[in-house]
N, C-alpha and C. Protein backbone atom coordinates (compact mmCIF):
# COMPACT_ATOMS: atom_id res chain seq x y z
N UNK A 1 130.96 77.77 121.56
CA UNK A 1 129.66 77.95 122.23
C UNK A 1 128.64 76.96 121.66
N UNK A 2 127.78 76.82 122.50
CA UNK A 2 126.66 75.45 121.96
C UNK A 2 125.82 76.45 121.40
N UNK A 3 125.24 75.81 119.81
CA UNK A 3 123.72 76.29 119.84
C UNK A 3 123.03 75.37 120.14
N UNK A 4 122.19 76.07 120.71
CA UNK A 4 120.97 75.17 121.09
C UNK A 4 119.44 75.36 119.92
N UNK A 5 118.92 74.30 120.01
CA UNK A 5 117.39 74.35 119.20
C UNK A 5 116.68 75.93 119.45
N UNK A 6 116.60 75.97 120.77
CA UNK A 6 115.98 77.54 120.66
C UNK A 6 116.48 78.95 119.73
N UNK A 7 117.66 79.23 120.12
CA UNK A 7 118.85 79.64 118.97
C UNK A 7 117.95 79.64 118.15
N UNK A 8 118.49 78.58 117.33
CA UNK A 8 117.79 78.17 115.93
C UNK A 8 116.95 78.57 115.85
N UNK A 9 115.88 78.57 116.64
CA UNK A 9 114.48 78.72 116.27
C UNK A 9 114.93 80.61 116.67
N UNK A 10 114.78 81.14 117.10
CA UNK A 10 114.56 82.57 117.55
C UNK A 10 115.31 83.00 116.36
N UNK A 11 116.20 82.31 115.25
CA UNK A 11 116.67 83.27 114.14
C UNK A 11 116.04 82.94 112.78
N UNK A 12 115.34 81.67 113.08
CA UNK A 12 114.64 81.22 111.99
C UNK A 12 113.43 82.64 112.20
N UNK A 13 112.81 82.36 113.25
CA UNK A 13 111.56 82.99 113.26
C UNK A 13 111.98 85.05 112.81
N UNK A 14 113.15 85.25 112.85
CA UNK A 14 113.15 86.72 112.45
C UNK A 14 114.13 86.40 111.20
N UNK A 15 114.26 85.51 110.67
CA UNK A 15 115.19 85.28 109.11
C UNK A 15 114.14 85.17 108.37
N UNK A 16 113.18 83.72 108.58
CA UNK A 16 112.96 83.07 107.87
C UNK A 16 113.68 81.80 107.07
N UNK A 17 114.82 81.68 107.20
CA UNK A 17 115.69 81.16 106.71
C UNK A 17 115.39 79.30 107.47
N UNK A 18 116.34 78.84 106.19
CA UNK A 18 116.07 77.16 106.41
C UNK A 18 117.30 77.07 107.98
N UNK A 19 116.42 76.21 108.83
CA UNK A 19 116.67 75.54 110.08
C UNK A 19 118.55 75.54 109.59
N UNK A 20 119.05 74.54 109.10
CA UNK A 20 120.65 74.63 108.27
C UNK A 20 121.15 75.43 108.53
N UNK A 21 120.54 76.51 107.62
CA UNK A 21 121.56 77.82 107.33
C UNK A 21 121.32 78.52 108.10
N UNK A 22 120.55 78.65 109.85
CA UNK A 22 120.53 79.15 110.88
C UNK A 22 121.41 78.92 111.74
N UNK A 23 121.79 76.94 112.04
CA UNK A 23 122.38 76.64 112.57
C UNK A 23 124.07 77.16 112.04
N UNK A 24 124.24 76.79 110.77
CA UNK A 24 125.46 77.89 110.51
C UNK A 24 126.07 78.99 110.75
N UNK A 25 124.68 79.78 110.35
CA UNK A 25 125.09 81.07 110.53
C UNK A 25 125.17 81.32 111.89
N UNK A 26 124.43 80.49 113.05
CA UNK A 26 124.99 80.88 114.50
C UNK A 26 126.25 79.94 115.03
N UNK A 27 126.60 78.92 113.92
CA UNK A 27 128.08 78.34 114.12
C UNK A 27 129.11 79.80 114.11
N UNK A 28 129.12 79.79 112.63
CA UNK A 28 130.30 80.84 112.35
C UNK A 28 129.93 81.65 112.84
N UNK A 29 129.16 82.77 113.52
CA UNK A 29 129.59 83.56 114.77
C UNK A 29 129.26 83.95 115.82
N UNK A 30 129.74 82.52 116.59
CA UNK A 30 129.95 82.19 117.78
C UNK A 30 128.70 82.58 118.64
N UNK A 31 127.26 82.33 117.81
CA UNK A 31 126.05 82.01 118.66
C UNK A 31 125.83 83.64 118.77
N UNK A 32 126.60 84.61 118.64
CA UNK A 32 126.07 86.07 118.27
C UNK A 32 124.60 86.27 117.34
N UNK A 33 123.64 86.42 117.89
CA UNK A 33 122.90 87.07 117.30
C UNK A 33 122.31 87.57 116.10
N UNK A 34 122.88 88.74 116.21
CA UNK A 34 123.08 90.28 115.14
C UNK A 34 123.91 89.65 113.73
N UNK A 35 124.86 88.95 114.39
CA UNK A 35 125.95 88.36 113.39
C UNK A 35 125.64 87.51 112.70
N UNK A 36 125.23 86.57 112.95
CA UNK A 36 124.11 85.65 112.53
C UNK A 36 122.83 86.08 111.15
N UNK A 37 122.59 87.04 111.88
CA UNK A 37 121.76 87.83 110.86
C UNK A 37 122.55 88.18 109.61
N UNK A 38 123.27 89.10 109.85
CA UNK A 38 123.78 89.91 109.05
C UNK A 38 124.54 88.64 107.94
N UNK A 39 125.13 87.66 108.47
CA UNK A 39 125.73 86.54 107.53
C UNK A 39 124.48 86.06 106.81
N UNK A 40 123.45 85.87 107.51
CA UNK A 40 122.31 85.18 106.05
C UNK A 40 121.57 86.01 105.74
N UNK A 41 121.38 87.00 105.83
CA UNK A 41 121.41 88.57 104.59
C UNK A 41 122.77 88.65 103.72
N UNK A 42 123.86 88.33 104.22
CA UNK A 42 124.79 88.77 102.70
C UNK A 42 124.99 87.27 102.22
N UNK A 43 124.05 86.10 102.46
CA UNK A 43 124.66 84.63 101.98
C UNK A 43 123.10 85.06 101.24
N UNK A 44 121.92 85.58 101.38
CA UNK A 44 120.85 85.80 100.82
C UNK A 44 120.75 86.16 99.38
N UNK A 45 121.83 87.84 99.95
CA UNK A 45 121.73 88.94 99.10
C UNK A 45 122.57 88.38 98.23
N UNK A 46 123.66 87.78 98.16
CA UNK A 46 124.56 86.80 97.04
C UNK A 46 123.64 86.29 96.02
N UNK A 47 122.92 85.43 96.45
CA UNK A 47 121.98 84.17 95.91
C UNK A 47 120.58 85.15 95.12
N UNK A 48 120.12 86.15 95.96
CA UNK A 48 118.88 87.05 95.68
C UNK A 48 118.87 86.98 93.96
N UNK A 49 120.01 87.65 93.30
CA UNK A 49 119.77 87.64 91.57
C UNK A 49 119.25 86.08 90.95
N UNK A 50 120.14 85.12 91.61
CA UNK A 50 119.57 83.80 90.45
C UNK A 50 118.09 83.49 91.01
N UNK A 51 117.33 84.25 92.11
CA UNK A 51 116.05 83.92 92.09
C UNK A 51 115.42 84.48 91.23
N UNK A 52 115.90 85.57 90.89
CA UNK A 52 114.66 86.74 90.30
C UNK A 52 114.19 86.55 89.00
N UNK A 53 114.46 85.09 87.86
CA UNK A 53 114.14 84.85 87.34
C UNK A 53 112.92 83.53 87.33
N UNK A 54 112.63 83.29 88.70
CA UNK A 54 111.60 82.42 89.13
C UNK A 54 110.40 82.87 89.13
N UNK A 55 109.41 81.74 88.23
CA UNK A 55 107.68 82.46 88.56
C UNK A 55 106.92 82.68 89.38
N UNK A 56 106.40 83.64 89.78
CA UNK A 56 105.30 84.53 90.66
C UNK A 56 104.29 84.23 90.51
N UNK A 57 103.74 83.34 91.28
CA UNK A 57 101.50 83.00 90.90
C UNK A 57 101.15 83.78 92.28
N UNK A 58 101.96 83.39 93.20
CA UNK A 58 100.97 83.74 94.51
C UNK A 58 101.21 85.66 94.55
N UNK A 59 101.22 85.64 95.64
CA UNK A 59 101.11 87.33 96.54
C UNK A 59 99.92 88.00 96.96
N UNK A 60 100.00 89.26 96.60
CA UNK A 60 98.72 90.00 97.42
C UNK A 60 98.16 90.99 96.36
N UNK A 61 97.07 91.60 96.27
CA UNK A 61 96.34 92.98 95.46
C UNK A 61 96.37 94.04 97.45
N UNK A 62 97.07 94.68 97.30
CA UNK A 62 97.15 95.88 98.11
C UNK A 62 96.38 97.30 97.85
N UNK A 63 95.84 97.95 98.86
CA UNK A 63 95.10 99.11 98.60
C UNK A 63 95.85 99.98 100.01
N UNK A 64 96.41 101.46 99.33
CA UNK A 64 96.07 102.02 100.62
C UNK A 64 95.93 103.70 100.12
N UNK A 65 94.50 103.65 101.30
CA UNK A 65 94.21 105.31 101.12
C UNK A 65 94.85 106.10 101.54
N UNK A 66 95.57 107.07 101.04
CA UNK A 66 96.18 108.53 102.62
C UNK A 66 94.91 108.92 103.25
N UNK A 67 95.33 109.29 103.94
CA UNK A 67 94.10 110.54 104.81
C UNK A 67 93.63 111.28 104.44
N UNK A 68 92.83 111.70 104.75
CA UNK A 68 91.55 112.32 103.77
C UNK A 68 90.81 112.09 102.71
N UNK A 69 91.41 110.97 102.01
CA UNK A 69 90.63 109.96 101.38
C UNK A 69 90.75 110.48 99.68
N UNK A 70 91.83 111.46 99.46
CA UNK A 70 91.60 111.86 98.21
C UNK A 70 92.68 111.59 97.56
N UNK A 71 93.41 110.57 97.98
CA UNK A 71 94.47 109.89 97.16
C UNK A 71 94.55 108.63 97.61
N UNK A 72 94.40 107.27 96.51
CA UNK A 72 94.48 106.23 97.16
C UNK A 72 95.17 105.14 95.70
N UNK A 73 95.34 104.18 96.07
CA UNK A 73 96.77 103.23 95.36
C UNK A 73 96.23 101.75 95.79
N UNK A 74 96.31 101.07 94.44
CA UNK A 74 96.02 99.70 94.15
C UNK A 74 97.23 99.17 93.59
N UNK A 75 97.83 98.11 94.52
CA UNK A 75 98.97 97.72 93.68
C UNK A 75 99.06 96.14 93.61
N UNK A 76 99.64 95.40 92.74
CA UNK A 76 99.73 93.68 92.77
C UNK A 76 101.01 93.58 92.64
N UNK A 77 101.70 92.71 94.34
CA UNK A 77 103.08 92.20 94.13
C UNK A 77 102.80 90.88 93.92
N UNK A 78 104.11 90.06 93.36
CA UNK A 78 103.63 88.49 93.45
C UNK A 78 104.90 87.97 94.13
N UNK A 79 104.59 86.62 94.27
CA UNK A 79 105.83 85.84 95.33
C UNK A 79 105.24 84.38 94.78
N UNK A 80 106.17 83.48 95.22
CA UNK A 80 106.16 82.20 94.57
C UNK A 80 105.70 81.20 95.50
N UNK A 81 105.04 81.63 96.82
CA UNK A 81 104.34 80.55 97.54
C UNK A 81 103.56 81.33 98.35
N UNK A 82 102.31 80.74 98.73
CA UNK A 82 101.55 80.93 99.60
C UNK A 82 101.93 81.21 100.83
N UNK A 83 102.59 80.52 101.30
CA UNK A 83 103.31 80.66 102.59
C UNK A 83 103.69 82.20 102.74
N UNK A 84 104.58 82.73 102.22
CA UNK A 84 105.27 83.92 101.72
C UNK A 84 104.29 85.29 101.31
N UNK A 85 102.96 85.05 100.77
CA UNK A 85 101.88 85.45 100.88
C UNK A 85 101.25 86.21 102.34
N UNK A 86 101.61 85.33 102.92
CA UNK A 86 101.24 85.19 103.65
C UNK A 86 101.48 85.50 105.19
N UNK A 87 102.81 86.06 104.79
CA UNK A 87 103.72 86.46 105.93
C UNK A 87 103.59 87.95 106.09
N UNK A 88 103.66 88.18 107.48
CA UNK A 88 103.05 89.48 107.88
C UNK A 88 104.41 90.81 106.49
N UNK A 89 105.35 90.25 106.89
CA UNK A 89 106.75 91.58 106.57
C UNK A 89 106.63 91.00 104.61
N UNK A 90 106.03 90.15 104.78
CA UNK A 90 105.16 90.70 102.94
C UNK A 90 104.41 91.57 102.63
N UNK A 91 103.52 91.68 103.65
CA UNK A 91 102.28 92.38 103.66
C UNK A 91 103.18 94.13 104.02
N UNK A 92 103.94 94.01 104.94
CA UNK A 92 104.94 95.20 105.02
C UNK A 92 105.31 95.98 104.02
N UNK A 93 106.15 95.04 103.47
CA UNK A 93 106.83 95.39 101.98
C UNK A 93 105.91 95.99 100.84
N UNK A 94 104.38 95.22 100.62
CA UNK A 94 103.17 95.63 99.69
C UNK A 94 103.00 97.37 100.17
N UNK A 95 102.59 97.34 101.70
CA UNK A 95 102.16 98.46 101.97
C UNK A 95 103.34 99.93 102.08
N UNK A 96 104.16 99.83 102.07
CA UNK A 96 105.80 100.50 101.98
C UNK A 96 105.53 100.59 100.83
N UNK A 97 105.47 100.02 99.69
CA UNK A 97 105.46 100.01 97.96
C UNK A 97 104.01 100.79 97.43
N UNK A 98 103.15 100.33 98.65
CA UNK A 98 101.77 101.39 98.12
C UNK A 98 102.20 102.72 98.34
N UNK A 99 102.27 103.15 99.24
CA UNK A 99 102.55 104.40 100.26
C UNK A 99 103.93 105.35 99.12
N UNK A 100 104.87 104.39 98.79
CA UNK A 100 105.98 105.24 97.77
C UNK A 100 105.18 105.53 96.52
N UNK A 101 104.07 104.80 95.97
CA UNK A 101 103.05 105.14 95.11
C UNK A 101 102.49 106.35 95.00
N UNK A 102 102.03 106.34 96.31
CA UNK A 102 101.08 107.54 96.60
C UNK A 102 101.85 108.68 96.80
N UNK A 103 103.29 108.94 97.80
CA UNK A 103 103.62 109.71 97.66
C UNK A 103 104.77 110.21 96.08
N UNK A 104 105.08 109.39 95.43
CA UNK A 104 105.58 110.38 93.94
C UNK A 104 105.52 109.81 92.90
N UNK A 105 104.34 109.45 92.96
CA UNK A 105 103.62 109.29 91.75
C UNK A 105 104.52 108.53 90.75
N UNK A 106 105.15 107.62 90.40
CA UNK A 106 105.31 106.97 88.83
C UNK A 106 104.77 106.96 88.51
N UNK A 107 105.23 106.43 86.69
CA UNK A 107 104.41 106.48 85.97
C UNK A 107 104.49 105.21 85.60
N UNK A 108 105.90 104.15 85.64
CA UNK A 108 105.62 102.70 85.30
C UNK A 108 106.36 101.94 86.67
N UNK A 109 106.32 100.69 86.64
CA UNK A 109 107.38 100.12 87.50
C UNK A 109 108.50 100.10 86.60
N UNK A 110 108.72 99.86 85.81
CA UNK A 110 110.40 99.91 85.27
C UNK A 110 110.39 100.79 84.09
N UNK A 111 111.95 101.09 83.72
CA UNK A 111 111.97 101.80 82.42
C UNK A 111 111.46 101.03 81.07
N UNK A 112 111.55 99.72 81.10
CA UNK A 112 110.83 99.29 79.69
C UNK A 112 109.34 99.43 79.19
N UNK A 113 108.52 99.64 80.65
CA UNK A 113 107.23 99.72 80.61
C UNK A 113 106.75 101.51 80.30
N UNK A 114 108.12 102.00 79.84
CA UNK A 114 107.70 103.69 79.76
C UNK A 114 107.07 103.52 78.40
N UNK A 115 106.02 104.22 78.13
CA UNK A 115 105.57 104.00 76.85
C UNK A 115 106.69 105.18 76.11
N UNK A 116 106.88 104.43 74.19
CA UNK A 116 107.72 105.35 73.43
C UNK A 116 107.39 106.68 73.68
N UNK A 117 106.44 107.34 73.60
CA UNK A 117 105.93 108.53 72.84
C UNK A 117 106.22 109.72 74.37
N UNK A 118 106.44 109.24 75.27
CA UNK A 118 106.88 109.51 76.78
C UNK A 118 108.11 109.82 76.27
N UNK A 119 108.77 108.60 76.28
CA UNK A 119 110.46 108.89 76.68
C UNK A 119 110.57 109.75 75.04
N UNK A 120 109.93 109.95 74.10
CA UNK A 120 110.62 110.49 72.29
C UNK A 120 110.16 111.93 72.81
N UNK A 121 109.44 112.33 73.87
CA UNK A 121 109.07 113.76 74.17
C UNK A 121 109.98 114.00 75.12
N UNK A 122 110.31 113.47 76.13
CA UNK A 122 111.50 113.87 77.30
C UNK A 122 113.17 114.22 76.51
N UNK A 123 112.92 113.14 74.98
CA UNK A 123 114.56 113.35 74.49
C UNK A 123 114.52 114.42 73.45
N UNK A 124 113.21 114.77 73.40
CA UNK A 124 113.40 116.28 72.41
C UNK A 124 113.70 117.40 73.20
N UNK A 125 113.26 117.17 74.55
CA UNK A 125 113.46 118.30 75.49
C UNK A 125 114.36 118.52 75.50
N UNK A 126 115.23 117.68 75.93
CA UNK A 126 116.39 117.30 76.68
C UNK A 126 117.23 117.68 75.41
N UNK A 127 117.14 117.33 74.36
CA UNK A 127 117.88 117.99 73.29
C UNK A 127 117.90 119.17 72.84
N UNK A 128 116.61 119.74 73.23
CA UNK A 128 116.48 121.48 72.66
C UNK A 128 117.26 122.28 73.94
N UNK A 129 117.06 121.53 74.70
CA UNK A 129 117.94 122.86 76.39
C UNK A 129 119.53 122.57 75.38
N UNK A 130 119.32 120.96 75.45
CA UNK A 130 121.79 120.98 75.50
C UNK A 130 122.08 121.42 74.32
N UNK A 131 120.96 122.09 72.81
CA UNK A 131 121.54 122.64 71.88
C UNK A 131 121.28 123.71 71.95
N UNK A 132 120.69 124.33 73.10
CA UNK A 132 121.35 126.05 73.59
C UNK A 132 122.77 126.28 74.00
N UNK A 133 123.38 125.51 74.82
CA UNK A 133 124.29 125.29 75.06
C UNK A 133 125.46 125.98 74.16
N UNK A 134 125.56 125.40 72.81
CA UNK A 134 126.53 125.40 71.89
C UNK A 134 127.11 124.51 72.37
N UNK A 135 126.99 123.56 72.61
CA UNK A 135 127.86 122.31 72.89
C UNK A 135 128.20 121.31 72.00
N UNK A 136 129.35 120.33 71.11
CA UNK A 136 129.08 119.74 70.17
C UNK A 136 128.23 118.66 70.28
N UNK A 137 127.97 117.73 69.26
CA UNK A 137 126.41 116.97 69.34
C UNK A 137 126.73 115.49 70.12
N UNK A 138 128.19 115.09 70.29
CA UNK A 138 128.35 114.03 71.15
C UNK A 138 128.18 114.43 72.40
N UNK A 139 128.78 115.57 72.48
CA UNK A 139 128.18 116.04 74.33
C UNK A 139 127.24 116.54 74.60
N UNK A 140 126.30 116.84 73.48
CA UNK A 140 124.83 117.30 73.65
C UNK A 140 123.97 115.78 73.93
N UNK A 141 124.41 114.92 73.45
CA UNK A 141 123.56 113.09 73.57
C UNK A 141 124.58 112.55 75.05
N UNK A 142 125.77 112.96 75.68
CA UNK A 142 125.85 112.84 76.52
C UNK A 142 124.69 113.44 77.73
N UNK A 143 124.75 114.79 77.45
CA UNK A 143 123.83 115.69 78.16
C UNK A 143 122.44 114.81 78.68
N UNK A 144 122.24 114.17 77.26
CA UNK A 144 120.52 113.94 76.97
C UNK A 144 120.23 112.67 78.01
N UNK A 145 121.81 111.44 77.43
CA UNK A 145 121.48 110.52 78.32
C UNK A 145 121.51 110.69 79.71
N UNK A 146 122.54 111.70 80.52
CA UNK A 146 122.59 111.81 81.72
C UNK A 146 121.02 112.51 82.32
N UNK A 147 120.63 112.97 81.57
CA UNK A 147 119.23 113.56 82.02
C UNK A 147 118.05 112.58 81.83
N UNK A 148 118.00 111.81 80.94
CA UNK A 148 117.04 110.64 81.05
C UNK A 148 117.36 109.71 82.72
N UNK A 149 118.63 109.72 82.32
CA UNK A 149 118.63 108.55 83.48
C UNK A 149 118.00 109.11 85.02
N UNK A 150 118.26 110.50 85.33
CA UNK A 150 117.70 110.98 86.11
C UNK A 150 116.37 111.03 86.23
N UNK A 151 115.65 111.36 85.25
CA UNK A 151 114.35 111.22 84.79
C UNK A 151 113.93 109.84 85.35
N UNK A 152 114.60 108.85 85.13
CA UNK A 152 114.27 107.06 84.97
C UNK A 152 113.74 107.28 86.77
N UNK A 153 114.99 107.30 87.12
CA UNK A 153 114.60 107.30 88.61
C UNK A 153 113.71 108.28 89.34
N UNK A 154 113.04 109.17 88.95
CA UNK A 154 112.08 109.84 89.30
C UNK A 154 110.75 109.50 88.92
N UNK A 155 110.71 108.64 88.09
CA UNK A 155 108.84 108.34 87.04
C UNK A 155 108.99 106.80 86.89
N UNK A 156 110.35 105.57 86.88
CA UNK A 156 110.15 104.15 87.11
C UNK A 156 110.27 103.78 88.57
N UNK A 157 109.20 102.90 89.45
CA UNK A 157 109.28 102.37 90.71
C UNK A 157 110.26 102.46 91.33
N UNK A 158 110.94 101.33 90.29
CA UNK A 158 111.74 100.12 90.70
C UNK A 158 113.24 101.12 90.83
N UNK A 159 112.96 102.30 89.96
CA UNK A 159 114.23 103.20 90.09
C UNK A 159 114.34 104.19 91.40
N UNK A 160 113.09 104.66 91.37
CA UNK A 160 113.63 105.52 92.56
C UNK A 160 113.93 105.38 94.22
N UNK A 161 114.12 106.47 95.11
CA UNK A 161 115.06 105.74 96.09
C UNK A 161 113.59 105.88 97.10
N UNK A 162 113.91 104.63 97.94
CA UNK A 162 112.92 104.15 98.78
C UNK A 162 112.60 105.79 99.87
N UNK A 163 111.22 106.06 99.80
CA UNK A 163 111.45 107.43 100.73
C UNK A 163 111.26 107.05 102.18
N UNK A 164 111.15 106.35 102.39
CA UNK A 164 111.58 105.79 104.20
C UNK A 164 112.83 105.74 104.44
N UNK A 165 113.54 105.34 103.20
CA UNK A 165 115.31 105.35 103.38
C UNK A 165 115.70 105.50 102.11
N UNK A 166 116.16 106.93 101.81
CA UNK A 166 116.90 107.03 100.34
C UNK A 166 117.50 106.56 99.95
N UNK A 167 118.82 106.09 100.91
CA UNK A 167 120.00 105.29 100.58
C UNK A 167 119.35 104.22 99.76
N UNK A 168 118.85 103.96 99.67
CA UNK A 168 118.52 102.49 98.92
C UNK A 168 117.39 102.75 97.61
N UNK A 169 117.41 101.52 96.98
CA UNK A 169 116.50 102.29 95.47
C UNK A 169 114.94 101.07 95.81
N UNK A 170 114.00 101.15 95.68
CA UNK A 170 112.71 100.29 95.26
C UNK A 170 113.38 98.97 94.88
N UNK A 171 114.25 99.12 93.69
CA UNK A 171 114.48 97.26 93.37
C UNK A 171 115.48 96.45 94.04
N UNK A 172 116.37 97.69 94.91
CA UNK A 172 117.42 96.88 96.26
C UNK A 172 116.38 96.50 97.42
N UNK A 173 115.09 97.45 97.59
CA UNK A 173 114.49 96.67 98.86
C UNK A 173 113.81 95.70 98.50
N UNK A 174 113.76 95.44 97.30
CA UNK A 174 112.49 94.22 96.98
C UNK A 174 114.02 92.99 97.05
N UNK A 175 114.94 93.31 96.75
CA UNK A 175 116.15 92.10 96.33
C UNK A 175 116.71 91.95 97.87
N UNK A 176 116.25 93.02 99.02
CA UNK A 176 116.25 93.15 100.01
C UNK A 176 115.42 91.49 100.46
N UNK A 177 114.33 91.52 100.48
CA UNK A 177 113.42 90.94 100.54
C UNK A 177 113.40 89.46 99.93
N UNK A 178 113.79 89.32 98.87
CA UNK A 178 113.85 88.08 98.22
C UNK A 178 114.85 87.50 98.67
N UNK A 179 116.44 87.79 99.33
CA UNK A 179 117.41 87.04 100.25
C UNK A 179 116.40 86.98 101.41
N UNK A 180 115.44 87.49 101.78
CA UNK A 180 115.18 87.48 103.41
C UNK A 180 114.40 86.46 103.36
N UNK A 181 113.27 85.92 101.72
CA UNK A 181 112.16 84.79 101.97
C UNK A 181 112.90 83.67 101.34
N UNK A 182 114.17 83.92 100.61
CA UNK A 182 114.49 82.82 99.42
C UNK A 182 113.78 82.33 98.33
N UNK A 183 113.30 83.47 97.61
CA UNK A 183 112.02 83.00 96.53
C UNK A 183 112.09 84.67 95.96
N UNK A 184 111.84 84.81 94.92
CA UNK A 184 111.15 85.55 93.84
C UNK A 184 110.60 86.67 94.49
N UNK A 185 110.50 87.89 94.35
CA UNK A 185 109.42 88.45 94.35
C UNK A 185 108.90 89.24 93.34
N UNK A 186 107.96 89.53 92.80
CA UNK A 186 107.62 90.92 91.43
C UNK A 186 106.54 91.56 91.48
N UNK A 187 107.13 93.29 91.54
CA UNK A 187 106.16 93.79 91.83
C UNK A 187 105.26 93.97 90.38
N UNK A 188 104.01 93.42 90.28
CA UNK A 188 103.60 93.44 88.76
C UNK A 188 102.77 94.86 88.08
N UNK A 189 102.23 95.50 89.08
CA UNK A 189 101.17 96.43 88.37
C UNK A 189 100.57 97.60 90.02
N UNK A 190 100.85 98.84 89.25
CA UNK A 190 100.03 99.34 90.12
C UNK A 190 99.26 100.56 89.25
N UNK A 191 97.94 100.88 90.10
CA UNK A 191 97.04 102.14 89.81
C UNK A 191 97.35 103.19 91.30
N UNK A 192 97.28 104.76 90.43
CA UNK A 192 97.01 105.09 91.10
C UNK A 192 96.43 106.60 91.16
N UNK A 193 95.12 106.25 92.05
CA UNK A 193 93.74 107.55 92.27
C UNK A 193 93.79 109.10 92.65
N UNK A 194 93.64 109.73 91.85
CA UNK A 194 93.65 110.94 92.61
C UNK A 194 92.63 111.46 92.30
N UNK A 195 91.70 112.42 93.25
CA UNK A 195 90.46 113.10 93.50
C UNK A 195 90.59 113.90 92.26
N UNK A 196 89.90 113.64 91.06
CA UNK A 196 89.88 114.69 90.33
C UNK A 196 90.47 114.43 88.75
N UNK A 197 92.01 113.46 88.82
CA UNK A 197 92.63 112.96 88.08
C UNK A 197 92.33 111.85 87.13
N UNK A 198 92.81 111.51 86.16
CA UNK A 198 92.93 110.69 85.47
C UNK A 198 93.39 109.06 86.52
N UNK A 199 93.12 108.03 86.65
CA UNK A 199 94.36 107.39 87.36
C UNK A 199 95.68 106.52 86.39
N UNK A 200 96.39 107.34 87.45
CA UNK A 200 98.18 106.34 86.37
C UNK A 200 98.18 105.35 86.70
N UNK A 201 98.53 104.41 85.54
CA UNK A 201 98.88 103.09 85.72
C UNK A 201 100.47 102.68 85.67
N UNK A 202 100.77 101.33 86.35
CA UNK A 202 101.99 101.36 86.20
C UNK A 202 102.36 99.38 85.77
């Protein structure tokens, strides 16, 4: 089947992807569409890790209120060009990442940013329940770690599962995202307001 320039262009414009690796990806299958897609999302999602060590200057400061105005979320993603900035399904991604803010609350974006005195109170807990138990003390620190990690993904961003779509976690849709622009993305910092509250930072 021929591609033609339009082709190209109608998958660039919903990829993003370089003119090349459009025309490819509607080589190998056979000017299909869908297929097309789906090949430079998994030629993306391949490549996505050796970006994620690239620097972030550009992106956006995001705000969004819920309704009624008594919970609201400031967050800063970054991305490595203006361009990308700048693109509406960036601005998507910011506001999807505010909104998982607002609704369950973390407390950091990742587990390294948990402060000590957090996680040295969650592992005393977690140790006083599994030495009710009577359990011996290697399977009581089994106990402890399997319960942190659960913990991780409930109170770090980047851990828990996206609530528009569980199947997936916060740092697969952002790695989602970085095959889709070919560049970096990091989510760096968020606050967030509640009527009455202290605000958490993350």
């Amino acid at each position: 089947m021929e591609i033609t320039a339009s082709m190209v262009k109608e998958l660039r414009e919903k990829t993003n992807a370089a003119v090349m690796d459009c025309k490819k990806a509607l080589t190998e299958s056979n000017g299909d569409m869908e297929k097309a897609i789906n090949f430079l999302r998994q030629k993306g999602l391949a490549t996505a890790s050796r970006k994620v060590g690239r620097i972030t200057r550009e992106g956006l400061v995001v705000s969004y209120i819920h309704p009624g105005g008594r919970l609201g979320v400031l967050l800063e993603i970054n991305c490595e060009t203006d361009f990308v900035a700048k693109n509406s399904d960036f601005g998507v991604l910011a506001k999807d990442l505010a909104m998982q803010i607002a609704a369950t609350n973390p407390i950091c974006v990742k587990r390294e940013d948990l402060p000590v005195e957090i996680l040295e109170k969650e592992k005393e807990i977690y140790r006083a329940q599994a030495k009710g138990t009577g359990k011996p003390d290697k399977v009581i620190e089994k106990i402890v770690e399997g319960k942190l990690e659960k913990y991780f993904s409930e109170v770090c961003l980047l851990e828990q599962a996206f609530v528009k779509d569980p199947d997936i976690r916060i740092e697969g849709l952002i790695k989602n995202y970085i095959a889709k622009f070919g560049e970096n993305i990091t989510l760096r910092r968020f606050v967030r307001y509640q009527l009455g509250e202290n605000p958490g930072n993350g």
